[in-house]
N, C-alpha and C. Protein backbone atom coordinates (compact mmCIF):
# COMPACT_ATOMS: atom_id res chain seq x y z
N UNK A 1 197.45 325.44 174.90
CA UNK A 1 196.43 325.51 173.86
C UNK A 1 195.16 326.08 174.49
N UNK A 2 194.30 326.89 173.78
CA UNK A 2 193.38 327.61 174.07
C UNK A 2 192.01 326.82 173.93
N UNK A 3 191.53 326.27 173.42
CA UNK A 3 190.68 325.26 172.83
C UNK A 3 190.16 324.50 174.14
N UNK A 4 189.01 325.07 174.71
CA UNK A 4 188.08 324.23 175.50
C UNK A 4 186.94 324.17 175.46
N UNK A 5 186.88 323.29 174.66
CA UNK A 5 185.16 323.39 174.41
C UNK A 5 183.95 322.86 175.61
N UNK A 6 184.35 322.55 176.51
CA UNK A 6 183.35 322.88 178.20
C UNK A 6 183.69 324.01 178.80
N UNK A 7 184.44 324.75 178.94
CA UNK A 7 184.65 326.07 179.09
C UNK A 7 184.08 327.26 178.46
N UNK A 8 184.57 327.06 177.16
CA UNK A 8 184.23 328.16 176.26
C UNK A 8 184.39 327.75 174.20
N UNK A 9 182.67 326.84 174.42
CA UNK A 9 183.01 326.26 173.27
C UNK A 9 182.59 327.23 171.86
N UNK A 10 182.33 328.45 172.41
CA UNK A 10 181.88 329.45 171.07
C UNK A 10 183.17 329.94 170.76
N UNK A 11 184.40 330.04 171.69
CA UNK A 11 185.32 330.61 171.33
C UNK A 11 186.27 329.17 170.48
N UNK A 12 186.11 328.17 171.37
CA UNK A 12 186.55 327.03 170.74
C UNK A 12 186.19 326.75 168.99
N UNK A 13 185.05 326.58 168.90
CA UNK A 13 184.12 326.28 167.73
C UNK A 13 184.42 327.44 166.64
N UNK A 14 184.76 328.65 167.03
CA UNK A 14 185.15 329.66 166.04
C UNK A 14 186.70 329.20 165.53
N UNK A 15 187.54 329.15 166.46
CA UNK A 15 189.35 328.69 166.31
C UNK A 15 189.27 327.74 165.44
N UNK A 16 188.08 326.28 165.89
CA UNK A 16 188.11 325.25 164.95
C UNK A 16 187.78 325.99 162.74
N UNK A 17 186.44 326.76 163.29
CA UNK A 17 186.38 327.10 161.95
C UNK A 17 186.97 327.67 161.29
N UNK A 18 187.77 329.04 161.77
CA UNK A 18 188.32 329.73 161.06
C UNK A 18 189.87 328.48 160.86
N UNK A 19 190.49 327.50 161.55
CA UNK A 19 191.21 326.50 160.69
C UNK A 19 191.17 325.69 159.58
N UNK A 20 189.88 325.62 159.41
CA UNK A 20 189.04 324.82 158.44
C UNK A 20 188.86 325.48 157.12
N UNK A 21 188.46 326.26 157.33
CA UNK A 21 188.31 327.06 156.26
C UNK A 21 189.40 327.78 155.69
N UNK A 22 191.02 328.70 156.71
CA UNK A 22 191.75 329.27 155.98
C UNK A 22 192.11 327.48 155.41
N UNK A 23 192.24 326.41 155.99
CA UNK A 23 193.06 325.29 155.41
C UNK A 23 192.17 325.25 153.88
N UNK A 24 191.37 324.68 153.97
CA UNK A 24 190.07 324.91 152.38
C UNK A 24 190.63 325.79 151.49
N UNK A 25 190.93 326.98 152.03
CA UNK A 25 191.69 328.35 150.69
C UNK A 25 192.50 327.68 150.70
N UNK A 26 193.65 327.27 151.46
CA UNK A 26 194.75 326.87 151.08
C UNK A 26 195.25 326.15 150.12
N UNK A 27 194.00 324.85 150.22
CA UNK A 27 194.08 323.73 148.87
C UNK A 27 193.43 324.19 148.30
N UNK A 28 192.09 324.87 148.10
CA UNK A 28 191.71 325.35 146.69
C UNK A 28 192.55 326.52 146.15
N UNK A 29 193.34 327.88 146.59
CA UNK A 29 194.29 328.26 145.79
C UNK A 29 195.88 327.49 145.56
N UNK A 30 196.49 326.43 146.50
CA UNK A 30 197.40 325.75 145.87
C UNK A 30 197.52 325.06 144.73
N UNK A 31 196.16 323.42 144.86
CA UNK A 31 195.98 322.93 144.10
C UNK A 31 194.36 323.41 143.06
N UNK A 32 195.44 323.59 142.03
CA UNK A 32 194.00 324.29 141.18
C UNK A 32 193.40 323.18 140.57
N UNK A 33 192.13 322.70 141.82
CA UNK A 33 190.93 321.94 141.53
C UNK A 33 189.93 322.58 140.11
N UNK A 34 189.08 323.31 140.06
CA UNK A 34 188.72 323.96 139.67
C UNK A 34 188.88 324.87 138.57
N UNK A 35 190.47 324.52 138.19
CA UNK A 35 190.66 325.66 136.67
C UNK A 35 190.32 327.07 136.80
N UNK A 36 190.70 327.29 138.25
CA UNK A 36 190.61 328.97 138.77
C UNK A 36 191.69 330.15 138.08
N UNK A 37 191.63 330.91 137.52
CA UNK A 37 192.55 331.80 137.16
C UNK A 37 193.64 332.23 138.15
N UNK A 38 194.66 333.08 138.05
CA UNK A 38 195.81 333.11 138.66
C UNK A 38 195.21 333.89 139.91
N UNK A 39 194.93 334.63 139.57
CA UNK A 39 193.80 335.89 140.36
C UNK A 39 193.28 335.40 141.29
N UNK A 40 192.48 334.72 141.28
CA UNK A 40 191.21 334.15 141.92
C UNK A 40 192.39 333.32 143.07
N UNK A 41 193.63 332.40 142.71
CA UNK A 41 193.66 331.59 143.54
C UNK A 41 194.77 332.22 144.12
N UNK A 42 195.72 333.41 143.91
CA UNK A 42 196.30 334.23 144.90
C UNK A 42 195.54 334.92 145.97
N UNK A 43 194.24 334.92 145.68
CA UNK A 43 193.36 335.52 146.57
C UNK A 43 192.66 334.44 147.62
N UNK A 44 192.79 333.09 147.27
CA UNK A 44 192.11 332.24 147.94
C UNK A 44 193.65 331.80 148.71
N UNK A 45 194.98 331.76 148.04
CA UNK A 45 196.06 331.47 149.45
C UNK A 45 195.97 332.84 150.09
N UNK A 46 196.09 334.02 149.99
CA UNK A 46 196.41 335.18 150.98
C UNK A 46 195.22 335.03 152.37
N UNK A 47 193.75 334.77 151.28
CA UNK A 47 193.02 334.67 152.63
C UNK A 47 193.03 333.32 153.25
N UNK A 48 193.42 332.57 152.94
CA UNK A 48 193.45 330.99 153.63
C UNK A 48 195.10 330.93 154.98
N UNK A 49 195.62 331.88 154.63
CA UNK A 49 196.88 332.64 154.82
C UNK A 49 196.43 333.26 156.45
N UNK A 50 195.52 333.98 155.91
CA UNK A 50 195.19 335.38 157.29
C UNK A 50 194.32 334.17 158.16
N UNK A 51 193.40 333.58 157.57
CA UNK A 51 192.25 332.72 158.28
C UNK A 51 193.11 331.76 159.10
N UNK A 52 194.21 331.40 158.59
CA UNK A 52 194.79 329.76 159.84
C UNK A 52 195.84 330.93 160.14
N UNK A 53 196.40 332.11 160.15
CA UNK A 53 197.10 332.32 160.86
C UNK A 53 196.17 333.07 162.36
N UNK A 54 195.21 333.32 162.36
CA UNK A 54 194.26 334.00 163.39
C UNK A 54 193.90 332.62 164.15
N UNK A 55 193.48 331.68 163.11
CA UNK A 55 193.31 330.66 163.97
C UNK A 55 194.74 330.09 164.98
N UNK A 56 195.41 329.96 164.61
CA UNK A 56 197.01 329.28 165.25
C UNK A 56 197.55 330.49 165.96
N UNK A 57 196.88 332.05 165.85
CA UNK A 57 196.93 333.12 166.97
C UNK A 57 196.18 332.62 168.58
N UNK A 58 194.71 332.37 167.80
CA UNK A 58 193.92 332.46 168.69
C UNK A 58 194.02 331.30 169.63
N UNK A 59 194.45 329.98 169.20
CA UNK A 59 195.03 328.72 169.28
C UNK A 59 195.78 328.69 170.74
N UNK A 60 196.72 329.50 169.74
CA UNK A 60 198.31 329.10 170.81
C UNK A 60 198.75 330.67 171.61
N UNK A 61 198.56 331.57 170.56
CA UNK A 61 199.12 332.76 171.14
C UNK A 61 198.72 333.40 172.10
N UNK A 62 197.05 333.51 172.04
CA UNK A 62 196.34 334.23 172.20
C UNK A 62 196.20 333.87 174.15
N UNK A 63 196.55 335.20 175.02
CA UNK A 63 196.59 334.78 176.63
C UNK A 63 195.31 334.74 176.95
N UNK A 64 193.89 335.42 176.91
CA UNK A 64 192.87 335.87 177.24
C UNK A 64 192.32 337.15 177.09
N UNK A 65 191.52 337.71 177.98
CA UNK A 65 191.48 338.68 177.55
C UNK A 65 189.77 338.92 176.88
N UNK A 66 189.88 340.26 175.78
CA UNK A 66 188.77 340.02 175.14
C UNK A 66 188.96 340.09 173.59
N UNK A 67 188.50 339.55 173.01
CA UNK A 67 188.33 339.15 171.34
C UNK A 67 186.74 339.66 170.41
N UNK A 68 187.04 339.44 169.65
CA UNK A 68 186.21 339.82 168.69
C UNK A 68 185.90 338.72 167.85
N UNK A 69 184.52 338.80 168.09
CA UNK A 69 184.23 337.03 166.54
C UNK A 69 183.47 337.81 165.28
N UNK A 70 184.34 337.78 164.24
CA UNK A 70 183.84 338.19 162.95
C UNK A 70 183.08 337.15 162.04
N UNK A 71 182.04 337.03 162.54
CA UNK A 71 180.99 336.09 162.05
C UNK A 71 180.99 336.10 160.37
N UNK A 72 180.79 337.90 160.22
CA UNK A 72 180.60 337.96 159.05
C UNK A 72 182.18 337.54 157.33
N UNK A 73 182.98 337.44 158.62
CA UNK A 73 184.82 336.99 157.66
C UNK A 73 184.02 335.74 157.08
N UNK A 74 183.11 334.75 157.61
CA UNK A 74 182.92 333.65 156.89
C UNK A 74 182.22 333.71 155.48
N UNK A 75 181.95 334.91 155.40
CA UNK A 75 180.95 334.83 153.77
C UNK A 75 182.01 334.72 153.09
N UNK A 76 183.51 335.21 153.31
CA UNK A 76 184.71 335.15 152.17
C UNK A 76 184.86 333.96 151.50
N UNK A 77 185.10 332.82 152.69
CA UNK A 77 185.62 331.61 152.46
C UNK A 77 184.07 330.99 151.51
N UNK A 78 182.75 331.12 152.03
CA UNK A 78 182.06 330.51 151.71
C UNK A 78 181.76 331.14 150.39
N UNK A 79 182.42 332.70 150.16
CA UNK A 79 182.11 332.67 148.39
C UNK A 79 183.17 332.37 147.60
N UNK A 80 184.08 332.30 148.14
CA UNK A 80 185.75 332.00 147.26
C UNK A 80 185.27 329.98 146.70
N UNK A 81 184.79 329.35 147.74
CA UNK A 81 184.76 327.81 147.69
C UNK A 81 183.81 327.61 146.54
N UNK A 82 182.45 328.73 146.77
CA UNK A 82 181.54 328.41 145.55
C UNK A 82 182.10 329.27 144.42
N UNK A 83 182.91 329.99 144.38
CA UNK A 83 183.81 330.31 143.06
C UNK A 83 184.19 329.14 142.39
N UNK A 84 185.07 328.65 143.50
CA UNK A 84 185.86 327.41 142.99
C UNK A 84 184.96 326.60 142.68
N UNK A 85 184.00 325.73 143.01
CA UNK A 85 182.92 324.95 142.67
C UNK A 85 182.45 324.89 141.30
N UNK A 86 181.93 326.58 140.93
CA UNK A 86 181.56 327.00 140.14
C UNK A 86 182.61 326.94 139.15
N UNK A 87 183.90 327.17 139.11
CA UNK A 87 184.68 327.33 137.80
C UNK A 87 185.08 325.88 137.56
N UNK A 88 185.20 325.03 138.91
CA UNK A 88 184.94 323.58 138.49
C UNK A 88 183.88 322.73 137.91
N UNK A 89 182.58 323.13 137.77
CA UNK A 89 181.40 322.64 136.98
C UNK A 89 181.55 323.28 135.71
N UNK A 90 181.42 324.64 135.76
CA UNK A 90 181.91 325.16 134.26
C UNK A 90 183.01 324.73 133.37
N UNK A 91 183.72 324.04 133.74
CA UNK A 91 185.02 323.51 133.08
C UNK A 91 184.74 323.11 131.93
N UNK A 92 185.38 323.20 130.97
CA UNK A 92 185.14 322.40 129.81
C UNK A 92 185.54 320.93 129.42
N UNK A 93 184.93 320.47 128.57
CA UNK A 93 185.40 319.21 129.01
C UNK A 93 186.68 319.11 127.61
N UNK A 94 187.30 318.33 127.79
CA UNK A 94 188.37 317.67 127.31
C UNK A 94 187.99 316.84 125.99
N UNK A 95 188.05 316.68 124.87
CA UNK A 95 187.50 315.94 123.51
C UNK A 95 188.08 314.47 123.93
N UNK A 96 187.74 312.87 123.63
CA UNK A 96 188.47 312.17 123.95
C UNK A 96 189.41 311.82 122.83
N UNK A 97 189.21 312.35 121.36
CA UNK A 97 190.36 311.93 120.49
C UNK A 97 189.90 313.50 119.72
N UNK A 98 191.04 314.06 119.04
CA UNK A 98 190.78 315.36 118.30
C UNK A 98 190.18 314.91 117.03
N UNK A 99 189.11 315.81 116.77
CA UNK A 99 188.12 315.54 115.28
C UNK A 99 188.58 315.60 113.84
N UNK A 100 188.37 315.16 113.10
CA UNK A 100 188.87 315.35 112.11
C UNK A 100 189.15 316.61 111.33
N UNK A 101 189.94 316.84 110.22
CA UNK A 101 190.00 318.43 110.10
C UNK A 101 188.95 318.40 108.56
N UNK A 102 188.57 319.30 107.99
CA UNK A 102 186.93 319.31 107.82
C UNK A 102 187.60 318.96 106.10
N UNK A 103 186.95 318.63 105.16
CA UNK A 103 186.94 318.43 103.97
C UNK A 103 187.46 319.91 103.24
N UNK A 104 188.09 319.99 102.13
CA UNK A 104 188.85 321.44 101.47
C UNK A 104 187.15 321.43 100.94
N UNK A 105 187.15 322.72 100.86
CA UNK A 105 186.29 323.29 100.44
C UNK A 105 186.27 323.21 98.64
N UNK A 106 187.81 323.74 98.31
CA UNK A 106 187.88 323.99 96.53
C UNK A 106 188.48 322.37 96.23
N UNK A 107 188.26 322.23 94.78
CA UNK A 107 188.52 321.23 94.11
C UNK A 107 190.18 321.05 94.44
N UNK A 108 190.56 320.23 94.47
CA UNK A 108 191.82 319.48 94.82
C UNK A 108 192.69 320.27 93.30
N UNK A 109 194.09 320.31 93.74
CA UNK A 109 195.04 321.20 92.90
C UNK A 109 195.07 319.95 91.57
N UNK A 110 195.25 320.95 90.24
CA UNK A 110 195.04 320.24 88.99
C UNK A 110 196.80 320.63 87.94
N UNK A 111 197.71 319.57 88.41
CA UNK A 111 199.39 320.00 87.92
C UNK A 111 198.70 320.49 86.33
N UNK A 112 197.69 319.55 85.45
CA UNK A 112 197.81 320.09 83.99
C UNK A 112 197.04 321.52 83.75
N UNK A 113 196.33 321.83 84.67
CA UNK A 113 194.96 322.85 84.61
C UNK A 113 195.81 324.20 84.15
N UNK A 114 195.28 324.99 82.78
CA UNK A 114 195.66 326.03 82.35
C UNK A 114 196.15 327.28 83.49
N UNK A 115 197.14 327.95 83.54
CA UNK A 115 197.68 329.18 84.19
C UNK A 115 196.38 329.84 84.09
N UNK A 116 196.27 330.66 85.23
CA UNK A 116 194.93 331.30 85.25
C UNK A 116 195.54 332.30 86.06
N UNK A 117 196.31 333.80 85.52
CA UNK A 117 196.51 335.05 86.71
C UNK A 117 195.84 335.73 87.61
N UNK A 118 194.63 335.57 87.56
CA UNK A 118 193.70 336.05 87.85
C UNK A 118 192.68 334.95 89.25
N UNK A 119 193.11 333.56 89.35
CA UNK A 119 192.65 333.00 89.85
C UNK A 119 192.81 332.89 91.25
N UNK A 120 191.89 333.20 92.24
CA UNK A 120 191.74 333.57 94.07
C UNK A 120 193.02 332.72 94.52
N UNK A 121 193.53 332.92 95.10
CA UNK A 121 194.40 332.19 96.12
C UNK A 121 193.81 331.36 97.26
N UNK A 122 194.21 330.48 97.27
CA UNK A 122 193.60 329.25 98.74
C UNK A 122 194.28 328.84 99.60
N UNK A 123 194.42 329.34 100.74
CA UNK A 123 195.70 328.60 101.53
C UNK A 123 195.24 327.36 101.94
N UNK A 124 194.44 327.36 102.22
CA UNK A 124 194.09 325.57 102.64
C UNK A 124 193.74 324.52 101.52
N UNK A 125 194.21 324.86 100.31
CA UNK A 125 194.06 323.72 99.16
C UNK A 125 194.72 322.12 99.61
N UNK A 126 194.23 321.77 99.39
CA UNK A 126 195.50 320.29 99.50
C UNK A 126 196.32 320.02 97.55
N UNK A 127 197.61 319.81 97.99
CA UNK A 127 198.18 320.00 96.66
C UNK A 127 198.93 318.41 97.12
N UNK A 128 198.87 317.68 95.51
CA UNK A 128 199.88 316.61 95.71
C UNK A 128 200.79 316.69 95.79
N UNK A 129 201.18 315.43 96.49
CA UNK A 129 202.86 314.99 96.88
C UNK A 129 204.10 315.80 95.57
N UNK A 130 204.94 316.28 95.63
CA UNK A 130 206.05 316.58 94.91
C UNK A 130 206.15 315.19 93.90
N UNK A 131 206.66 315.64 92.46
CA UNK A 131 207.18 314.60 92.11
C UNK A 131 208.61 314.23 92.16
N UNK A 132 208.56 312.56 91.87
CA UNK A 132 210.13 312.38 93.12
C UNK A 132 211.09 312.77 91.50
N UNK A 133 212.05 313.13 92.01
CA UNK A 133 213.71 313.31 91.26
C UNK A 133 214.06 312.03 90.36
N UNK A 134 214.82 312.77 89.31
CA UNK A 134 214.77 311.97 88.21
C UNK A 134 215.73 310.37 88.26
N UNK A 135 215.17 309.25 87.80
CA UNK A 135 215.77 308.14 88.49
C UNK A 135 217.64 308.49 88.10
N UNK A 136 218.18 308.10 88.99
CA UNK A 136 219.88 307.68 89.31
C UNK A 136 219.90 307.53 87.93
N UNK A 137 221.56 307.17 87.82
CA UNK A 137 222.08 306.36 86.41
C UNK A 137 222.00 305.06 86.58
N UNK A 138 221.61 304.18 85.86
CA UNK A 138 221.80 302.70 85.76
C UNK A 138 222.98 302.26 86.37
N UNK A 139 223.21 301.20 86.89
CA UNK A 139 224.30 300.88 87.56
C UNK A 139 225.43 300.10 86.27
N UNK A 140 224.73 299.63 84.70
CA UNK A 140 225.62 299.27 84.37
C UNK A 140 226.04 300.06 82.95
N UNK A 141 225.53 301.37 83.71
CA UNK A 141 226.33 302.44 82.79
C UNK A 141 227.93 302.41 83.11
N UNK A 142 228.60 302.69 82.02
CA UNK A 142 230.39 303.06 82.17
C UNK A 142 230.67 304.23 82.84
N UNK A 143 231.49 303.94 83.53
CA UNK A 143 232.16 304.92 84.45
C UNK A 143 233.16 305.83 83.54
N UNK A 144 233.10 307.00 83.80
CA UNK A 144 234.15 308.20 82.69
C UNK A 144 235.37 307.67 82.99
N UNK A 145 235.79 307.68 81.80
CA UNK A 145 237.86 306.84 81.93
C UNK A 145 238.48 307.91 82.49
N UNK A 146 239.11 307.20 83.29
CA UNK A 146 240.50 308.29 83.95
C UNK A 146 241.29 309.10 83.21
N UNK A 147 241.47 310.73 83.59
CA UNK A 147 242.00 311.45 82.93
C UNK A 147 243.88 311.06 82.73
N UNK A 148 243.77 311.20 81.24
CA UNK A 148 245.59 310.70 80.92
C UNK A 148 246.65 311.65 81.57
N UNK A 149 247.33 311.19 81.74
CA UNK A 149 248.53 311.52 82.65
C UNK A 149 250.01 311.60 81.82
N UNK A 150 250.57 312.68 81.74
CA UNK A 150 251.66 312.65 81.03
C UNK A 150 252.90 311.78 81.35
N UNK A 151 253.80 311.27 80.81
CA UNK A 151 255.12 310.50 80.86
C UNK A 151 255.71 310.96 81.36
N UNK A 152 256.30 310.36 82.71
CA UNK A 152 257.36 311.06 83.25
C UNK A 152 258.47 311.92 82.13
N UNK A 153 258.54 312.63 82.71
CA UNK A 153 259.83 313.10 81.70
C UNK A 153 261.33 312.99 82.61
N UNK A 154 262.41 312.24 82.59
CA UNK A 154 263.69 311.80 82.64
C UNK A 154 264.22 312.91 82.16
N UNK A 155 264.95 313.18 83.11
CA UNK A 155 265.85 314.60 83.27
C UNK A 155 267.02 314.40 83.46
């Protein structure tokens, strides 16, 4: 492991950050905290992606040598997080029971009210219940007599 921070803790202190931060993309594009669009959080795993894999380069892979510290790679992470922040405060909130649906506007449907051809159409009228089907037969109505049946005929 590369990581000595009495040796060489600027190189140390960078490995630590750039882990920190690709890990940060990682959970803010995995778990969508924030109500981030699809967009936004494929872009926060790819770079959370490149950031811990440089780090776990620089970590383990990396023999010596000379390197490069891209100070400026950190504005990514630090604007992707206040993205996320941001689309997490903006969120909307959630109703705790759904509102009622609003009063009909036109007079309630009238079964006797004269045919009128000419009269606007309303899709949102409220119309009464159907009327129910005409009652059964009495139960101590007679049952139709069985149809007669001819005599054997003996042959």
């Amino acid at each position: 492991m590369n990581l000595d921070f009495d040796a060489e803790p600027l190189f140390s202190w960078y490995v630590v950050l750039l882990a920190v931060s690709g890990i940060a993309l990682l959970v803010i594009g995995a778990v969508n905290l924030g109500g981030l669009k699809i967009g936004w959080r494929i872009l926060n795993v790819l770079a959370g992606l490149g950031f811990t894999g440089y780090a776990y380069y620089l970590a383990f892979v990396f023999e010596g040598g000379t390197y490069t510290l891209f100070f400026k790679a950190f504005i990514l992470p630090v604007a992707l997080i206040a993205n996320a922040v941001k689309a997490l405060v903006s969120r909307p909130e959630t109703p705790a029971a759904p509102a009622a649906p609003p009063a009909p506007a036109a007079a309630p449907y009238q079964p006797n009210a004269p045919y009128q051809p000419n009269a606007q159409y309303q899709p949102n009228a409220q119309y009464p219940p159907a009327a129910p089907y005409p009652p059964a037969p009495h139960a101590h109505a007679q049952a139709p007599a069985p149809a007669p049946q001819a005599p054997p005929q003996q042959g």
